[in-house]
N, C-alpha and C. Protein backbone atom coordinates (compact mmCIF):
# COMPACT_ATOMS: atom_id res chain seq x y z
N UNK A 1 57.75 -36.38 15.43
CA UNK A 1 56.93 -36.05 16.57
C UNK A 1 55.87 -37.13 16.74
N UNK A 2 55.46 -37.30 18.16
CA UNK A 2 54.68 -38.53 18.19
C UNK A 2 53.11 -37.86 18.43
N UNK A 3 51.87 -38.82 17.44
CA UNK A 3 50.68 -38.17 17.76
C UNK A 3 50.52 -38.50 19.36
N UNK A 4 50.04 -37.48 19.35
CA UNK A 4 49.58 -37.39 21.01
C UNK A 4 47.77 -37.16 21.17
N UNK A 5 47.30 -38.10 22.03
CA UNK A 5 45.61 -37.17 21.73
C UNK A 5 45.55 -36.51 23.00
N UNK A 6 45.17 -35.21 23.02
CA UNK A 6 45.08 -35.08 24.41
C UNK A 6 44.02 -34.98 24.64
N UNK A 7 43.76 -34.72 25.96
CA UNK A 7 42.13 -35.06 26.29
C UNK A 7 41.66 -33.15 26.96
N UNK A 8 41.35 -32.53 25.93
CA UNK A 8 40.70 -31.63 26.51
C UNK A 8 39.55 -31.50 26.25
N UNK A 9 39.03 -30.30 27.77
CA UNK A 9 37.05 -30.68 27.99
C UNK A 9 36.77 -29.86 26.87
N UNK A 10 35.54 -30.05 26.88
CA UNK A 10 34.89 -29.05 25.98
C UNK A 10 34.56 -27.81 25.98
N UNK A 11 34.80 -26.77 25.14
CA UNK A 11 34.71 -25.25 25.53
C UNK A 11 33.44 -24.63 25.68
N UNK A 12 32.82 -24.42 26.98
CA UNK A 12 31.49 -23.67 27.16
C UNK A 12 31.18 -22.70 26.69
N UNK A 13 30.43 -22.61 25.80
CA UNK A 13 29.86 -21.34 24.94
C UNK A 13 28.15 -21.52 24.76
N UNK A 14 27.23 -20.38 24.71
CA UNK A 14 26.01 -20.49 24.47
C UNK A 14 26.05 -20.26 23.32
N UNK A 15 24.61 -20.70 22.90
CA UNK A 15 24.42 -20.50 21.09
C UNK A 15 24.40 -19.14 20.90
N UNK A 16 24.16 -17.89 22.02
CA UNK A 16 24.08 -16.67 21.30
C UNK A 16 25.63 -15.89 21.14
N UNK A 17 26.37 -16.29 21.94
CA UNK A 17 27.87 -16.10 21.71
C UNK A 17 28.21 -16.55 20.66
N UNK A 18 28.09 -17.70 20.59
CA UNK A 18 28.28 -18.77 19.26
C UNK A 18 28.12 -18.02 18.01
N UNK A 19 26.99 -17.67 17.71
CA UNK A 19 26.35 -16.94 16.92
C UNK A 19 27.26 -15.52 16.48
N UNK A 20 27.29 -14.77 17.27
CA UNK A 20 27.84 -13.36 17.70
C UNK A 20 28.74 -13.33 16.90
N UNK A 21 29.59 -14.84 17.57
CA UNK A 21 31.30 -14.53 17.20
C UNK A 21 31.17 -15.06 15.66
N UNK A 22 30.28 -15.74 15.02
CA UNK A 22 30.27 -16.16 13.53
C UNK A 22 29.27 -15.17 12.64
N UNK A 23 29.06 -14.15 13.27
CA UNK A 23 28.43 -12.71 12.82
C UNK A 23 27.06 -12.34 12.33
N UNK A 24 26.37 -13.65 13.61
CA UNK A 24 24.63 -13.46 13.46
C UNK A 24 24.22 -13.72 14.10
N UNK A 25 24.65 -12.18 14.89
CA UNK A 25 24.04 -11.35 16.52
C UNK A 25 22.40 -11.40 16.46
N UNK A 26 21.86 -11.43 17.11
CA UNK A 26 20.20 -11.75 17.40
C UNK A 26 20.32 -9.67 17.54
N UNK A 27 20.71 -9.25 18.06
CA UNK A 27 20.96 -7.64 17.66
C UNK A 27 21.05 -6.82 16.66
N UNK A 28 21.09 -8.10 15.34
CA UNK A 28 21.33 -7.37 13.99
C UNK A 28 19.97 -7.27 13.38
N UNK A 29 18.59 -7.59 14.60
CA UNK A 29 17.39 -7.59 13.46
C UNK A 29 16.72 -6.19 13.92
N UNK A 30 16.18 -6.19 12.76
CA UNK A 30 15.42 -4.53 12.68
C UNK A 30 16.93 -3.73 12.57
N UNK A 31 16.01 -2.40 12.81
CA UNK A 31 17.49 -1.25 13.07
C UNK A 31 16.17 -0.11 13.53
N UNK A 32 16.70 0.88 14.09
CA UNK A 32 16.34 2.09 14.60
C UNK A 32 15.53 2.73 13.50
N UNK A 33 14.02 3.41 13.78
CA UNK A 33 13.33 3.92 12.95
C UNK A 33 12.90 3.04 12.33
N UNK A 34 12.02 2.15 12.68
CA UNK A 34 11.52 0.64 11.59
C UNK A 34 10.25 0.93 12.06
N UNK A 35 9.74 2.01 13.47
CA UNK A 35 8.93 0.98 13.99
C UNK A 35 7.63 2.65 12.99
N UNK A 36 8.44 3.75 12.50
CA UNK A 36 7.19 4.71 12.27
C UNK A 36 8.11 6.01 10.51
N UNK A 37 7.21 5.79 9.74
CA UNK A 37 7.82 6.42 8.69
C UNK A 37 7.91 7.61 9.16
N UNK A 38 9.12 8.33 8.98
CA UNK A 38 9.71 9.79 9.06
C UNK A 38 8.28 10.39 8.25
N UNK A 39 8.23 11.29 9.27
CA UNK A 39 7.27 12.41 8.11
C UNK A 39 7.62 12.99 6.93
N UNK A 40 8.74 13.25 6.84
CA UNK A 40 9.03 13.97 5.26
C UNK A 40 9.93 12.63 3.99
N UNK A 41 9.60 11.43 4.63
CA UNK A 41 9.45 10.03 3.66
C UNK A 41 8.15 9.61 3.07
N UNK A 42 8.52 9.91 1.80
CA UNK A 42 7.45 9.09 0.75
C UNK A 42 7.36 7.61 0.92
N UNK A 43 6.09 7.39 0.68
CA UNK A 43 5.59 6.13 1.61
C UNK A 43 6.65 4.85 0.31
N UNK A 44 6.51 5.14 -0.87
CA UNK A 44 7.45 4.45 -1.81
C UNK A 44 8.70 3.91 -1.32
N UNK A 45 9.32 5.28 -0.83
CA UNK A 45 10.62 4.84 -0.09
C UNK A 45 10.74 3.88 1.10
N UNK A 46 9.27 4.30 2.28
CA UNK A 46 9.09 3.42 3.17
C UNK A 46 9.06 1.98 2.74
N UNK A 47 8.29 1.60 1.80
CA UNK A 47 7.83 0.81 1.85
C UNK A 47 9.26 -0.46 0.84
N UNK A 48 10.35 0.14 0.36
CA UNK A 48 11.32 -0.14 -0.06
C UNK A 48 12.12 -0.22 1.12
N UNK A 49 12.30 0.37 1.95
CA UNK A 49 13.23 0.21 2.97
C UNK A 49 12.64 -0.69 3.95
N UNK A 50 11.35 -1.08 3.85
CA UNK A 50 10.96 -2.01 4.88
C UNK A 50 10.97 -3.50 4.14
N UNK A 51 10.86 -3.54 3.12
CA UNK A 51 10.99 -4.96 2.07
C UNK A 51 12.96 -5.42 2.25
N UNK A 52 13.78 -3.92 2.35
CA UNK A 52 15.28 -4.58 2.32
C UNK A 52 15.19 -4.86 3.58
N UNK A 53 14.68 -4.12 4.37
CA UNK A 53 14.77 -4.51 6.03
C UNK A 53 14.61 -5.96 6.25
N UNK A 54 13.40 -6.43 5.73
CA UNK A 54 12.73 -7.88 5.79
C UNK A 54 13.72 -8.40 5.21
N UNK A 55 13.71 -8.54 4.03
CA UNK A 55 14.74 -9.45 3.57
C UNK A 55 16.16 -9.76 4.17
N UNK A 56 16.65 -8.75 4.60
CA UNK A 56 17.87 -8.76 5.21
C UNK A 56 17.70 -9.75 6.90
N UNK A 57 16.40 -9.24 7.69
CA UNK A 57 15.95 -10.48 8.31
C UNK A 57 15.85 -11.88 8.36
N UNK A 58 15.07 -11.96 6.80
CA UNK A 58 14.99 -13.70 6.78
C UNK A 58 16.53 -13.97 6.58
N UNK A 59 17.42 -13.36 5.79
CA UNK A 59 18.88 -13.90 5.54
C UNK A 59 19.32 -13.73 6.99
N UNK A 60 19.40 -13.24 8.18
CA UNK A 60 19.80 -13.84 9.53
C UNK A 60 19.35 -14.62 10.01
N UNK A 61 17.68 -14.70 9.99
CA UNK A 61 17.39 -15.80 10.39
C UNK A 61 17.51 -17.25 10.14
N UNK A 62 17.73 -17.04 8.52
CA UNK A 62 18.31 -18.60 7.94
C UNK A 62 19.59 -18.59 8.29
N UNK A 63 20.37 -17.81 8.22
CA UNK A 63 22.31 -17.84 9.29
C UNK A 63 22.24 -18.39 10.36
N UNK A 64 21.16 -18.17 10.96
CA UNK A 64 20.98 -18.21 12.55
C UNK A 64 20.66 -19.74 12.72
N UNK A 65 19.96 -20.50 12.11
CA UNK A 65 19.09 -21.42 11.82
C UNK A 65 20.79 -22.44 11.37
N UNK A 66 21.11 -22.05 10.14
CA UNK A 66 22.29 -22.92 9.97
C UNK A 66 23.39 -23.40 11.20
N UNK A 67 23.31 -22.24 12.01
CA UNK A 67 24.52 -22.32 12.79
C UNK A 67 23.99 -22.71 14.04
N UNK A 68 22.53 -23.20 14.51
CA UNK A 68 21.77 -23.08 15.07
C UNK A 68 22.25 -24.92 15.12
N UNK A 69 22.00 -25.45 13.18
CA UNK A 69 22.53 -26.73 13.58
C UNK A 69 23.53 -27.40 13.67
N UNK A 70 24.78 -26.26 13.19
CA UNK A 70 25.92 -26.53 13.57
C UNK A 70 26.40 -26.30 15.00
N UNK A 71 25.83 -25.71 15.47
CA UNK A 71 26.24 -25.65 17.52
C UNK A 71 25.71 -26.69 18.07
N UNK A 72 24.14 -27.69 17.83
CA UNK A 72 23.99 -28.81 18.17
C UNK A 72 25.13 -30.12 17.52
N UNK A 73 25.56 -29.81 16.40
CA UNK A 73 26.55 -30.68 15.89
C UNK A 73 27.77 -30.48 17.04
N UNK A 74 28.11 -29.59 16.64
CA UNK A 74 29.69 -29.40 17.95
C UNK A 74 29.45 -30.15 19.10
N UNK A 75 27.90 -29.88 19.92
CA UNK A 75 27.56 -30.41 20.84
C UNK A 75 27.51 -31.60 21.57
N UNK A 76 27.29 -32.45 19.83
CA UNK A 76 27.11 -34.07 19.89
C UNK A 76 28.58 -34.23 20.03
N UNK A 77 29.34 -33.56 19.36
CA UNK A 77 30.49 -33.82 18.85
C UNK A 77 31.67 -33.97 20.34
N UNK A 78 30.82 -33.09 21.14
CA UNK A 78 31.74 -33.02 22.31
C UNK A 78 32.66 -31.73 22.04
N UNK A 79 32.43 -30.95 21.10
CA UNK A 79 33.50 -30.14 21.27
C UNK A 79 33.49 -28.73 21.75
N UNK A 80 32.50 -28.35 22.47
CA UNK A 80 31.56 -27.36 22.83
C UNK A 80 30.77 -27.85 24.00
N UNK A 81 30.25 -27.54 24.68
CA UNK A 81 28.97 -27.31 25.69
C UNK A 81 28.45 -26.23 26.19
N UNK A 82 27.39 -26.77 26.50
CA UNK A 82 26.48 -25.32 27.20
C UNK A 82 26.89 -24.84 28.25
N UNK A 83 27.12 -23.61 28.44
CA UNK A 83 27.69 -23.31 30.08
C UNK A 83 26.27 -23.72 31.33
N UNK A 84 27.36 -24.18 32.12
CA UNK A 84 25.81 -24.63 33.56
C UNK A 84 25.22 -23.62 33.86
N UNK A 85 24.56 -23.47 35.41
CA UNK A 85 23.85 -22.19 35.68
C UNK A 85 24.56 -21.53 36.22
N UNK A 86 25.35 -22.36 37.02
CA UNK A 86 26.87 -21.41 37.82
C UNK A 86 27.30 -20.84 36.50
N UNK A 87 27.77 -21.40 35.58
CA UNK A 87 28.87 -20.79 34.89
C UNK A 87 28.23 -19.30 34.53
N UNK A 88 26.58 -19.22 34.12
CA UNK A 88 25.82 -18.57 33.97
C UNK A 88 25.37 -17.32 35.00
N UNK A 89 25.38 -17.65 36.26
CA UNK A 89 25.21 -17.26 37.34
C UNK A 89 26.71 -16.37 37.09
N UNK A 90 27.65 -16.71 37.51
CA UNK A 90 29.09 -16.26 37.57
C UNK A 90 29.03 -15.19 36.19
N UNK A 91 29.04 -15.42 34.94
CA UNK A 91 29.17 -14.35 34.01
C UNK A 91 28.06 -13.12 34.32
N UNK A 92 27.19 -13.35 34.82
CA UNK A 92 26.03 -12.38 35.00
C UNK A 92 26.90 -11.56 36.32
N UNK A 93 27.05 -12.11 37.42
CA UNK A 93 27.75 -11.69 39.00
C UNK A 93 28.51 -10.69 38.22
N UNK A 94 29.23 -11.38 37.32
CA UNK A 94 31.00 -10.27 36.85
C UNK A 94 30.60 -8.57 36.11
N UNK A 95 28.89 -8.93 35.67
CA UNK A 95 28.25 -7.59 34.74
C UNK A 95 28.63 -6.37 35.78
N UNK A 96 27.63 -4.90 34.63
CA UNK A 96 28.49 -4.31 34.94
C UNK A 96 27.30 -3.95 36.83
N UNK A 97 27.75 -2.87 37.23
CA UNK A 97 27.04 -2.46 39.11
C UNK A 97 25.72 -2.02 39.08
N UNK A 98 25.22 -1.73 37.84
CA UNK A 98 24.10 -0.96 37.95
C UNK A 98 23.10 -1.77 37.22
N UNK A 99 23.40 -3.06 37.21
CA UNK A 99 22.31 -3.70 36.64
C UNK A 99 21.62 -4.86 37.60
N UNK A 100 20.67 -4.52 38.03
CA UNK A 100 19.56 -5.84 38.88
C UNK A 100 20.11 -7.10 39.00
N UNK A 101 20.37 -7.57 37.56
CA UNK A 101 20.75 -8.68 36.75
C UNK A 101 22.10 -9.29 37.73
N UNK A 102 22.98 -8.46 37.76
CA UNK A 102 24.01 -8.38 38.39
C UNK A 102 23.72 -8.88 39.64
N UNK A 103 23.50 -8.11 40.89
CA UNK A 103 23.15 -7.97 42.05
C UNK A 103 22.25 -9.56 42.39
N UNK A 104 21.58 -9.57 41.38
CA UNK A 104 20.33 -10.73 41.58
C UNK A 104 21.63 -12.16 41.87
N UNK A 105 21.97 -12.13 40.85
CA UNK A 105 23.23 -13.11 40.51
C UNK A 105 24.22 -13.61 41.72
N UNK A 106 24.45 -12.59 42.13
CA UNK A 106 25.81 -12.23 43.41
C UNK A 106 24.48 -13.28 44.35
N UNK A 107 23.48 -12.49 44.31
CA UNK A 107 22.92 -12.79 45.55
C UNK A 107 22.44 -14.20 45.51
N UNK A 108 22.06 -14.68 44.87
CA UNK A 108 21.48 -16.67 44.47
C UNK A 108 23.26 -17.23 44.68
N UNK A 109 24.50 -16.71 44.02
CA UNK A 109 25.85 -16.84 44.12
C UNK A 109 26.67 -17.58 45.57
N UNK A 110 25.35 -16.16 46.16
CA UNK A 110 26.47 -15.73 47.97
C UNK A 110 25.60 -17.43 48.52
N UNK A 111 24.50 -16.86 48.50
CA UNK A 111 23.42 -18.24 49.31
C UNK A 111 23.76 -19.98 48.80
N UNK A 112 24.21 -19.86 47.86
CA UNK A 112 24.98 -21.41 47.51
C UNK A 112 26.49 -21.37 48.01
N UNK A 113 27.12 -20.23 48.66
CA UNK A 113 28.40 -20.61 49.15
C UNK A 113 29.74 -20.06 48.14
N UNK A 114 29.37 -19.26 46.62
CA UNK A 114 30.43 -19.41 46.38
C UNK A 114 30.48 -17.91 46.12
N UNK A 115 31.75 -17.18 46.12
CA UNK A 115 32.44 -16.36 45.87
C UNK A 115 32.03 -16.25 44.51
N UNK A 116 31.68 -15.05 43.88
CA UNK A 116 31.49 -14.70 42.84
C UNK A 116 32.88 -13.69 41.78
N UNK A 117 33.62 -13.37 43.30
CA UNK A 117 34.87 -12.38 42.89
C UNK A 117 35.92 -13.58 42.50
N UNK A 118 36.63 -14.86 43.36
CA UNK A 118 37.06 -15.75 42.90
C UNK A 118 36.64 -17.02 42.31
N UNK A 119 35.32 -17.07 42.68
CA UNK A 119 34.43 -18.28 41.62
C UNK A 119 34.93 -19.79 42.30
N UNK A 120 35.21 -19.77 43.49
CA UNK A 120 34.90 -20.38 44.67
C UNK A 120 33.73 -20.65 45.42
């Protein structure tokens, strides 16, 4: 078989996708009930569950941080890029009907001319 190079572009992804899909979601910090000790929790326990909490923090945030300089590496690398504002614009348009976000999108979308349903 003969090497062949082919020339493909680079795959648009943001760093928080990026992230996501290598399993250090910006969603994984804190958790529910962080922000007030249960009344029938001894403050001992609180104060143990808020030290694993933390810790378990800084270990995403240093994940986050690593991969933070491996997505600028890809970047240099060409093998990755940032999606534009269209591309940005367009994934927001596609959300789901009941979000602002959405609507806002369509509408900056419609006024530059392009179709948000075919991305025209």
């Amino acid at each position: 078989m003969a090497d062949r190079q082919t020339d493909v572009s680079p795959r648009a992804i943001d760093f928080e996708t990026f992230a996501t899909l290598r399993g250090a979601s910006r969603l994984d910090y804190c958790e529910d009930g962080a922000v007030s000790p249960a009344g029938h929790m001894p403050k001992s326990n609180w104060r143990r569950k808020m030290r694993t909490l933390a810790e378990r923090n800084a270990d995403l945030a240093q994940r986050r941080s690593e991969l933070w300089e491996e997505y600028q590496r890809l970047v240099a690398e060409g093998k990755v890029r940032p999606p534009s504002r269209i591309e940005r614009l367009l994934e927001a348009a596609n959300g789901h009907e009941d979000k602002a976000q959405t609507h806002a999108a369509r509408r900056v979308l419609a006024k530059r001319g392009i179709d948000w349903r075919t991305e025209r």
